[in-house]
PDB file of N, CA and C in Angstrom:
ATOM      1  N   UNK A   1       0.821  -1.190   0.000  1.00  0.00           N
ATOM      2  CA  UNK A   1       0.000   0.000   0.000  1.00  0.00           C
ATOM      3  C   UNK A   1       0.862   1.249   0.000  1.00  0.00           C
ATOM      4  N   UNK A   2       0.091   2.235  -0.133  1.00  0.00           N
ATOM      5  CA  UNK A   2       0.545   3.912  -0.404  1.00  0.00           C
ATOM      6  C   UNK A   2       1.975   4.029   1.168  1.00  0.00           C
ATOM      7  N   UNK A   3       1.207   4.001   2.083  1.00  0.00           N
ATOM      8  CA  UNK A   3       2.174   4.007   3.317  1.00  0.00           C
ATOM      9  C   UNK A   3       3.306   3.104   3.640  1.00  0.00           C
ATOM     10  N   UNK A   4       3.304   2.183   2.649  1.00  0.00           N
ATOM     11  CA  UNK A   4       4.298   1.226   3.229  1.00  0.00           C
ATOM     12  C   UNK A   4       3.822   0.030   3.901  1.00  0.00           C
ATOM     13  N   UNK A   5       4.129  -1.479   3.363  1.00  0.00           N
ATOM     14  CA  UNK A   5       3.357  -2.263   4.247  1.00  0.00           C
ATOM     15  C   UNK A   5       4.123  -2.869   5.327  1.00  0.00           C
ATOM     16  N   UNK A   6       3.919  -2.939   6.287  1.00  0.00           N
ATOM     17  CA  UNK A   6       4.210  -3.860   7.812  1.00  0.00           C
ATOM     18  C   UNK A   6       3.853  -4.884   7.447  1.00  0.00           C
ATOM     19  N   UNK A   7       4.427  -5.741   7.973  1.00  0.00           N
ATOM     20  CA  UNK A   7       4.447  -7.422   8.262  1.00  0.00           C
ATOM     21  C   UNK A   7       2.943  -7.467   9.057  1.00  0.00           C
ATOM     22  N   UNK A   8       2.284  -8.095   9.230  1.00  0.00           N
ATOM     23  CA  UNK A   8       1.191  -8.239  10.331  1.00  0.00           C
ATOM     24  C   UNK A   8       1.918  -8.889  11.375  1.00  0.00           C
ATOM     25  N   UNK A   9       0.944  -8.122  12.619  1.00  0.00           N
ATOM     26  CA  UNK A   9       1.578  -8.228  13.998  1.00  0.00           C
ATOM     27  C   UNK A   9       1.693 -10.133  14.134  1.00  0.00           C
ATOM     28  N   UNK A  10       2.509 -10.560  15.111  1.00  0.00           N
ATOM     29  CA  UNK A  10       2.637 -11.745  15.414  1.00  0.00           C
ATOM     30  C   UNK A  10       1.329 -12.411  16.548  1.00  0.00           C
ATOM     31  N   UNK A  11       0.697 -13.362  16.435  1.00  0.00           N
ATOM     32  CA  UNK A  11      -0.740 -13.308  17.220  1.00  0.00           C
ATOM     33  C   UNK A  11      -0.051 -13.201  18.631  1.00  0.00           C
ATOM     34  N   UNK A  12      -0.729 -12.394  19.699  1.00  0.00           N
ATOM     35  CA  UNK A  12      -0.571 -12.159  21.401  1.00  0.00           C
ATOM     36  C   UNK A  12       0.534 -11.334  21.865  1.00  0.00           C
ATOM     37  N   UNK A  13       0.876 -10.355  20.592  1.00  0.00           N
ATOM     38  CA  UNK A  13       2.209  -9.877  20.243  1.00  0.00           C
ATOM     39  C   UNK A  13       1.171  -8.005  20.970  1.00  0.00           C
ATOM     40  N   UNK A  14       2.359  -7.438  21.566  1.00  0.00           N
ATOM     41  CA  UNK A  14       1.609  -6.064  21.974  1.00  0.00           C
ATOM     42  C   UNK A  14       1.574  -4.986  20.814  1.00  0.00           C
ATOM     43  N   UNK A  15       0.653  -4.508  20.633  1.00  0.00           N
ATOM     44  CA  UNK A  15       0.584  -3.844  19.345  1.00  0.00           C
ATOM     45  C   UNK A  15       0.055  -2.501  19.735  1.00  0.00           C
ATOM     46  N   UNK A  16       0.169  -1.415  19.135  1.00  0.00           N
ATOM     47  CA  UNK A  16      -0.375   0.210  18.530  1.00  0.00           C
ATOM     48  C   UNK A  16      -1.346   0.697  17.177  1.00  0.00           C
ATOM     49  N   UNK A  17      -1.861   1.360  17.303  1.00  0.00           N
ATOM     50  CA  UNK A  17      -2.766   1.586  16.131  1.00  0.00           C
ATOM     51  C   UNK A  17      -1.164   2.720  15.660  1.00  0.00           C
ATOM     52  N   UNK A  18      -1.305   2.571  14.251  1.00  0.00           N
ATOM     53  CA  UNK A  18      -0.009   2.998  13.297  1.00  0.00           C
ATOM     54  C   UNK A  18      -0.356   4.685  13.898  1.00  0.00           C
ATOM     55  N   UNK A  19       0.388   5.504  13.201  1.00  0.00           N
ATOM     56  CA  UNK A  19       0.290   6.238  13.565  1.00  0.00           C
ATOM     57  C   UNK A  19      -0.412   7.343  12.003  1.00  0.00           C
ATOM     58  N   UNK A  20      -0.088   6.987  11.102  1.00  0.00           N
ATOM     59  CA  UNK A  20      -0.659   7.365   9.856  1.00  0.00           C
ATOM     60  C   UNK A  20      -2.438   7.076  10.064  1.00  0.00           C
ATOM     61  N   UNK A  21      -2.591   6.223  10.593  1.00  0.00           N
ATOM     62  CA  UNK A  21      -4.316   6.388  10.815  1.00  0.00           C
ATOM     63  C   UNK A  21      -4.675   7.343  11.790  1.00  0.00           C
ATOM     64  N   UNK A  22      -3.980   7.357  13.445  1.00  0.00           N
ATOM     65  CA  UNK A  22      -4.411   8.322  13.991  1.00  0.00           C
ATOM     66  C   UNK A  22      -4.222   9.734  13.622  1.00  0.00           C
ATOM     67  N   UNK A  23      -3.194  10.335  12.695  1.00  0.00           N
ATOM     68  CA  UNK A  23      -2.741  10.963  11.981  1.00  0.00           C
ATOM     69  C   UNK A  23      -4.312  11.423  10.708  1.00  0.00           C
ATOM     70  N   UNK A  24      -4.716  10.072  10.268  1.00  0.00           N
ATOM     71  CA  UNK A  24      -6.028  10.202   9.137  1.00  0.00           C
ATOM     72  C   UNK A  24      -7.264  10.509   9.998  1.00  0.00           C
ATOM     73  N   UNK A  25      -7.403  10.152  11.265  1.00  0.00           N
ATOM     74  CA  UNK A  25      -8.662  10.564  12.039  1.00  0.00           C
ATOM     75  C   UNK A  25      -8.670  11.656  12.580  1.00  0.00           C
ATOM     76  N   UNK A  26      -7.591  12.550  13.021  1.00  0.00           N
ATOM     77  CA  UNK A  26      -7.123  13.593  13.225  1.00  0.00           C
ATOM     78  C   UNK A  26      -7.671  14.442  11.952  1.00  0.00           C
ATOM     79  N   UNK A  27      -7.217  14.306  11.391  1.00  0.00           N
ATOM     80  CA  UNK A  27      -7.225  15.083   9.919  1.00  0.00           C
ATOM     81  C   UNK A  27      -9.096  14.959   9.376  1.00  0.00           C
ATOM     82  N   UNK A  28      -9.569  14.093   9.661  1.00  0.00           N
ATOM     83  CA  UNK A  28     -11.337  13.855   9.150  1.00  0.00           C
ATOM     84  C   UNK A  28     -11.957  14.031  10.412  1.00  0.00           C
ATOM     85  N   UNK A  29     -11.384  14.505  11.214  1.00  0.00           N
ATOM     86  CA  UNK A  29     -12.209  15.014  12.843  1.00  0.00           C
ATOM     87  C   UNK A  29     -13.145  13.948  13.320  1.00  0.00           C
ATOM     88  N   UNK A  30     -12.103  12.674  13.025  1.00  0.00           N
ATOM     89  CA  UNK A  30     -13.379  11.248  13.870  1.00  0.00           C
ATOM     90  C   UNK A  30     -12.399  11.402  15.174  1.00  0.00           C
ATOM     91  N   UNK A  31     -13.101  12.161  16.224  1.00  0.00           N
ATOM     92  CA  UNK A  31     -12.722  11.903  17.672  1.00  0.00           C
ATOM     93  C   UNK A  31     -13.469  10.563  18.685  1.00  0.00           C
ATOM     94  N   UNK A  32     -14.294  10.104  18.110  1.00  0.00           N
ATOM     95  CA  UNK A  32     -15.103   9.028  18.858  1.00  0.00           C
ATOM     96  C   UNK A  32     -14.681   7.069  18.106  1.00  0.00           C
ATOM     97  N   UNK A  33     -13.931   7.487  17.400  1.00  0.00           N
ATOM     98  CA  UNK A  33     -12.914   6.087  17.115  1.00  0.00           C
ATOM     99  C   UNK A  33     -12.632   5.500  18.567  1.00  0.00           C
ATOM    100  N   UNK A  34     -12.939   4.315  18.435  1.00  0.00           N
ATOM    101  CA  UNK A  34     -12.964   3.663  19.557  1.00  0.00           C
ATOM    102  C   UNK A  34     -11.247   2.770  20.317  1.00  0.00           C
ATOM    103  N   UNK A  35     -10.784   2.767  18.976  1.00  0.00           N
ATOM    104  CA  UNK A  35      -9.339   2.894  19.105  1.00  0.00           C
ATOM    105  C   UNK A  35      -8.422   3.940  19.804  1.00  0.00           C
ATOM    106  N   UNK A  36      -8.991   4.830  20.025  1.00  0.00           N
ATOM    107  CA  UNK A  36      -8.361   6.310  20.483  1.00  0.00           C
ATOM    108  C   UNK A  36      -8.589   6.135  21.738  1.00  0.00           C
ATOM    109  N   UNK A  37      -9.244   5.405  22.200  1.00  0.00           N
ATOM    110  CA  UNK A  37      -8.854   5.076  24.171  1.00  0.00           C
ATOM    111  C   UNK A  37      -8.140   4.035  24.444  1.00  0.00           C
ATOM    112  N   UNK A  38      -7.380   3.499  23.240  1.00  0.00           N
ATOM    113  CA  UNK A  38      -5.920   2.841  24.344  1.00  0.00           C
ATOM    114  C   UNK A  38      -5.110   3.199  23.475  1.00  0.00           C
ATOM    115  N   UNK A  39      -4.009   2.884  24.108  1.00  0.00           N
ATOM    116  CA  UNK A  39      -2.458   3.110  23.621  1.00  0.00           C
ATOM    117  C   UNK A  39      -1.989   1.423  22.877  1.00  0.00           C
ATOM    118  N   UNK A  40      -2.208   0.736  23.874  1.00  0.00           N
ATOM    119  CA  UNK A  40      -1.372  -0.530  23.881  1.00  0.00           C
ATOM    120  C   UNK A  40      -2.754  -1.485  23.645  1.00  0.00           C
ATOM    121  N   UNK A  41      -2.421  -2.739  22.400  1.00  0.00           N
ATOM    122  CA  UNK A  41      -3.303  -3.485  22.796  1.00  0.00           C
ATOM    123  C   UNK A  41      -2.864  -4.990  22.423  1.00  0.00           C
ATOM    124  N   UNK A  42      -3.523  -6.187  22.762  1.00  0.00           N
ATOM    125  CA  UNK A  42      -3.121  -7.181  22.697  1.00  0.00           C
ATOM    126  C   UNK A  42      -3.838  -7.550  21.308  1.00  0.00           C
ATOM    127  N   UNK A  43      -2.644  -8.333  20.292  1.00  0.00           N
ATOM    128  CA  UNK A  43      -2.811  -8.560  18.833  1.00  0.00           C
ATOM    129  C   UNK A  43      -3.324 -10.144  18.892  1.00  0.00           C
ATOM    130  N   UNK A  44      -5.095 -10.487  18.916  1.00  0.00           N
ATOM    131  CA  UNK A  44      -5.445 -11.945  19.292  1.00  0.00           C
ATOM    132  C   UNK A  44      -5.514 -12.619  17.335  1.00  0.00           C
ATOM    133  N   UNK A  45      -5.611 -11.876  16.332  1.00  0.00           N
ATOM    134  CA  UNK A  45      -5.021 -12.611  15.034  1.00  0.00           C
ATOM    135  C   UNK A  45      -5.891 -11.878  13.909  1.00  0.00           C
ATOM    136  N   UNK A  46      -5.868 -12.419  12.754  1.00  0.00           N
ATOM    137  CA  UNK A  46      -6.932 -12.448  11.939  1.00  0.00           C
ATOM    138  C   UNK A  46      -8.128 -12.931  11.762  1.00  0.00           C
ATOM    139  N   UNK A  47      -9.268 -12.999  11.675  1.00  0.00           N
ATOM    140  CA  UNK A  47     -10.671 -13.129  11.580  1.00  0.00           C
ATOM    141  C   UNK A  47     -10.418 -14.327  10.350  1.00  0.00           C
ATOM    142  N   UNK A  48     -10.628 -15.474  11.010  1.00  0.00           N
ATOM    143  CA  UNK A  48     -10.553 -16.523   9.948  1.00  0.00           C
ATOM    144  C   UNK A  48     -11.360 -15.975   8.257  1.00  0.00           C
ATOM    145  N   UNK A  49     -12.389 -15.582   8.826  1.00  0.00           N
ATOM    146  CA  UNK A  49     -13.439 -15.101   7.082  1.00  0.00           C
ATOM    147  C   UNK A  49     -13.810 -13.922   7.164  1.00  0.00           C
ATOM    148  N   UNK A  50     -13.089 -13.367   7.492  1.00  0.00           N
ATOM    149  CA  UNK A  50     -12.734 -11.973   7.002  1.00  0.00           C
ATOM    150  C   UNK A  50     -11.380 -11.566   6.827  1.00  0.00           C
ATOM    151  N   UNK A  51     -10.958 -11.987   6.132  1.00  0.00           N
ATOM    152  CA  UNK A  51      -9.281 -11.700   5.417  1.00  0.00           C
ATOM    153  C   UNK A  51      -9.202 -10.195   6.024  1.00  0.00           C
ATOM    154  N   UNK A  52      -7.902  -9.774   6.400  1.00  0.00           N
ATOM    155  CA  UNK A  52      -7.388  -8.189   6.001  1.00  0.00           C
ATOM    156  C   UNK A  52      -8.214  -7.621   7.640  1.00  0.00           C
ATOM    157  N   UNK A  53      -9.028  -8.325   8.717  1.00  0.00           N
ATOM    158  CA  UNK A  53      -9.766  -7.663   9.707  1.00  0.00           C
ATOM    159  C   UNK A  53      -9.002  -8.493  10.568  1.00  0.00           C
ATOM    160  N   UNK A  54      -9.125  -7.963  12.084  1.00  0.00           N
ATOM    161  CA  UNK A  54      -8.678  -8.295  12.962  1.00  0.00           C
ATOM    162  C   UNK A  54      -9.376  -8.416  14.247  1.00  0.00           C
ATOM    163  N   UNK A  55      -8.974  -9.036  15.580  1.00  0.00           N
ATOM    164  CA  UNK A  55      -9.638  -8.622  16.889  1.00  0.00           C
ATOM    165  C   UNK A  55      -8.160  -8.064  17.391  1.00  0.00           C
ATOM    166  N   UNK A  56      -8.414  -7.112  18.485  1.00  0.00           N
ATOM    167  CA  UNK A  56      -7.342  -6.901  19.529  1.00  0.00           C
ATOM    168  C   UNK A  56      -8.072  -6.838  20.325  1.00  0.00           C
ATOM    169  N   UNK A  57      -7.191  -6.362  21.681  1.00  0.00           N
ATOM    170  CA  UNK A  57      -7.530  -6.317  23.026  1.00  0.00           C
ATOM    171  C   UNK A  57      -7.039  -4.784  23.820  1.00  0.00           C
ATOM    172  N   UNK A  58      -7.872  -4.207  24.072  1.00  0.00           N
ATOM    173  CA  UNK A  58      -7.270  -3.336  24.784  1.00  0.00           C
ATOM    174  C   UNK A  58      -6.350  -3.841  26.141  1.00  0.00           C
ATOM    175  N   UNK A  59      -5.409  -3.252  26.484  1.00  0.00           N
ATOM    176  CA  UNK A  59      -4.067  -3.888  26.997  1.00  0.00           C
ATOM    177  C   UNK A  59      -4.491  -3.636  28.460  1.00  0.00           C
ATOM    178  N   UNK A  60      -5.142  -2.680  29.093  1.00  0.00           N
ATOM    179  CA  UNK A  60      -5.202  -1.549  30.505  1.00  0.00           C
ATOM    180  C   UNK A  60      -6.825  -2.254  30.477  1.00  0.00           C
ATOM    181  N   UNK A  61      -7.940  -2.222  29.574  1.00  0.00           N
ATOM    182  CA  UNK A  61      -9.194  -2.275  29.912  1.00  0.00           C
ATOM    183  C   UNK A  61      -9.643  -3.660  29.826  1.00  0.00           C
ATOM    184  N   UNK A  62      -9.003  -4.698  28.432  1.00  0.00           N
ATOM    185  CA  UNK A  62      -9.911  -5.798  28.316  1.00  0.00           C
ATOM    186  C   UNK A  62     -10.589  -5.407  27.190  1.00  0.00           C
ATOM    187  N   UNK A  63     -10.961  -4.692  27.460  1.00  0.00           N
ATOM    188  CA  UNK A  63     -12.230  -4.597  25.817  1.00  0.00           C
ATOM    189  C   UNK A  63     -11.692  -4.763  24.986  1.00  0.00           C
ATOM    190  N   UNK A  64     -12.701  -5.773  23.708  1.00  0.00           N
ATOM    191  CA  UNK A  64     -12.387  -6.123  22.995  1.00  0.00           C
ATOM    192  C   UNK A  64     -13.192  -5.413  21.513  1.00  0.00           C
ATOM    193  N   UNK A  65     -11.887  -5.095  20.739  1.00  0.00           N
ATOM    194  CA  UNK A  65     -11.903  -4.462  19.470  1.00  0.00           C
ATOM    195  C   UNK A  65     -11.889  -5.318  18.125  1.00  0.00           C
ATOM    196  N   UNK A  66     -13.117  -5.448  17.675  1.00  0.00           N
ATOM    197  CA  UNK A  66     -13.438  -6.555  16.169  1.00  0.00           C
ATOM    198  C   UNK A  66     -13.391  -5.733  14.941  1.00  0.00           C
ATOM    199  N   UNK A  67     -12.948  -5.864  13.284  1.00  0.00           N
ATOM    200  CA  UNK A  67     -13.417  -5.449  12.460  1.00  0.00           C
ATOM    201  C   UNK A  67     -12.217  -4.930  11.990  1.00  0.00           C
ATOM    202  N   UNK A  68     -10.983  -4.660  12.670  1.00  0.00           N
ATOM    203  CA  UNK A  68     -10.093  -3.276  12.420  1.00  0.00           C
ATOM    204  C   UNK A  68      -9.066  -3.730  11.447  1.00  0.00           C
ATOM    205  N   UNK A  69      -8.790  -3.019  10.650  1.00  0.00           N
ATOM    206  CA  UNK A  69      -7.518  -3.518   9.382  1.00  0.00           C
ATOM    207  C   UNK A  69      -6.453  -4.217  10.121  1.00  0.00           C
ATOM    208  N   UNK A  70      -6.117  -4.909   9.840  1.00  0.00           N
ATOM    209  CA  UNK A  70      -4.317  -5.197  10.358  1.00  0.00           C
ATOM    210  C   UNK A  70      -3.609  -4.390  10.263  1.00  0.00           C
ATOM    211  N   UNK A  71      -3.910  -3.496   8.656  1.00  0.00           N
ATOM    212  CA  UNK A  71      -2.642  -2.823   8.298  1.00  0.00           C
ATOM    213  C   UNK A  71      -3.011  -1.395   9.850  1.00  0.00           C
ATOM    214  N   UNK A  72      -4.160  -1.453  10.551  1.00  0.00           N
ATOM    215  CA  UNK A  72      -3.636  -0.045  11.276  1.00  0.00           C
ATOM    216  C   UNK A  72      -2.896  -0.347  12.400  1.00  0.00           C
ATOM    217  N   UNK A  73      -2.333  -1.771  12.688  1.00  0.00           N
ATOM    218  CA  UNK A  73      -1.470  -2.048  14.118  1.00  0.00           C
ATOM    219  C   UNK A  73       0.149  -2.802  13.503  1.00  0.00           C
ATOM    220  N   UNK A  74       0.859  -1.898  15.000  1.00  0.00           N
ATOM    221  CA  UNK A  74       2.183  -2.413  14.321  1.00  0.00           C
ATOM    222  C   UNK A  74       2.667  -3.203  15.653  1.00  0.00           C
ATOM    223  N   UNK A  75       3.444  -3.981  16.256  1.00  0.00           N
ATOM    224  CA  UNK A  75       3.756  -4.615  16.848  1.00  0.00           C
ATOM    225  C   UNK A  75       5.363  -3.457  17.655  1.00  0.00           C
ATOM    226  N   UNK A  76       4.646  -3.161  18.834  1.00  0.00           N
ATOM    227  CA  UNK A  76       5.472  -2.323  20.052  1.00  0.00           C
ATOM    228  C   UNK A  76       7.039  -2.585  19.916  1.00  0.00           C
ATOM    229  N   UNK A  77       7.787  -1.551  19.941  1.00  0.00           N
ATOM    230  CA  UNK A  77       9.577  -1.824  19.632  1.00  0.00           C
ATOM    231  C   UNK A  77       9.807  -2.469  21.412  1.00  0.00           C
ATOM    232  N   UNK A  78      11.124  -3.418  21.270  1.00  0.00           N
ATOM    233  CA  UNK A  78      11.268  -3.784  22.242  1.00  0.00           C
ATOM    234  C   UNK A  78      11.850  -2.392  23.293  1.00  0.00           C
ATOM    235  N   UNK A  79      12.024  -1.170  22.618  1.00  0.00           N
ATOM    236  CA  UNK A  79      12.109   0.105  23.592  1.00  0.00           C
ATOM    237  C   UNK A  79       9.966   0.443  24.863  1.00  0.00           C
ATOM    238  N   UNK A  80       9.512   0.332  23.619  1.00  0.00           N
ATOM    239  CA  UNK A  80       7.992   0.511  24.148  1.00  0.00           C
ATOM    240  C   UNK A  80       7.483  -0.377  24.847  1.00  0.00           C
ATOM    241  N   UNK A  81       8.122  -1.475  25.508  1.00  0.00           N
ATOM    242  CA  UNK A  81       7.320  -2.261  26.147  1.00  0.00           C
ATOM    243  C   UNK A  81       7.947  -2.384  27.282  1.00  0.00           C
TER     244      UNK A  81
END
């Protein structure tokens, strides 16, 4: 893709929403993205039949996040964790 593609995160691997999306929601004034209340979240895989979607985990709350691209999470540098 346009941004450059990442590897997809490794499954149970700690992950971030990229920063080029929060960067794109910023920019289209979506403040109620539900991604935008964590920082850190746990990467549980790909959606067997739904190619290209994902679940995570918020890391601090538990809640769980369905539907979201892969390409918007990158897997935490071993500095960030």
């Amino acid at each position: 893709d346009a941004e450059g593609a990442q590897p997809m995160p490794r499954q149970y691997a700690l992950v971030k929403v990229v920063q080029w999306y929060l960067d794109f929601l910023k920019k289209k004034k979506i403040k109620d993205c539900p991604l935008t209340q964590e920082r850190t979240f746990i990467f549980l895989g790909e959606i067997p039949n739904m190619k290209e979607h994902c679940v995570v985990v918020g890391h601090k709350t538990g809640k769980v996040f369905s539907g979201y691209h892969t390409e918007n999470f990158v897997e935490l540098t071993d500095e960030e964790t």
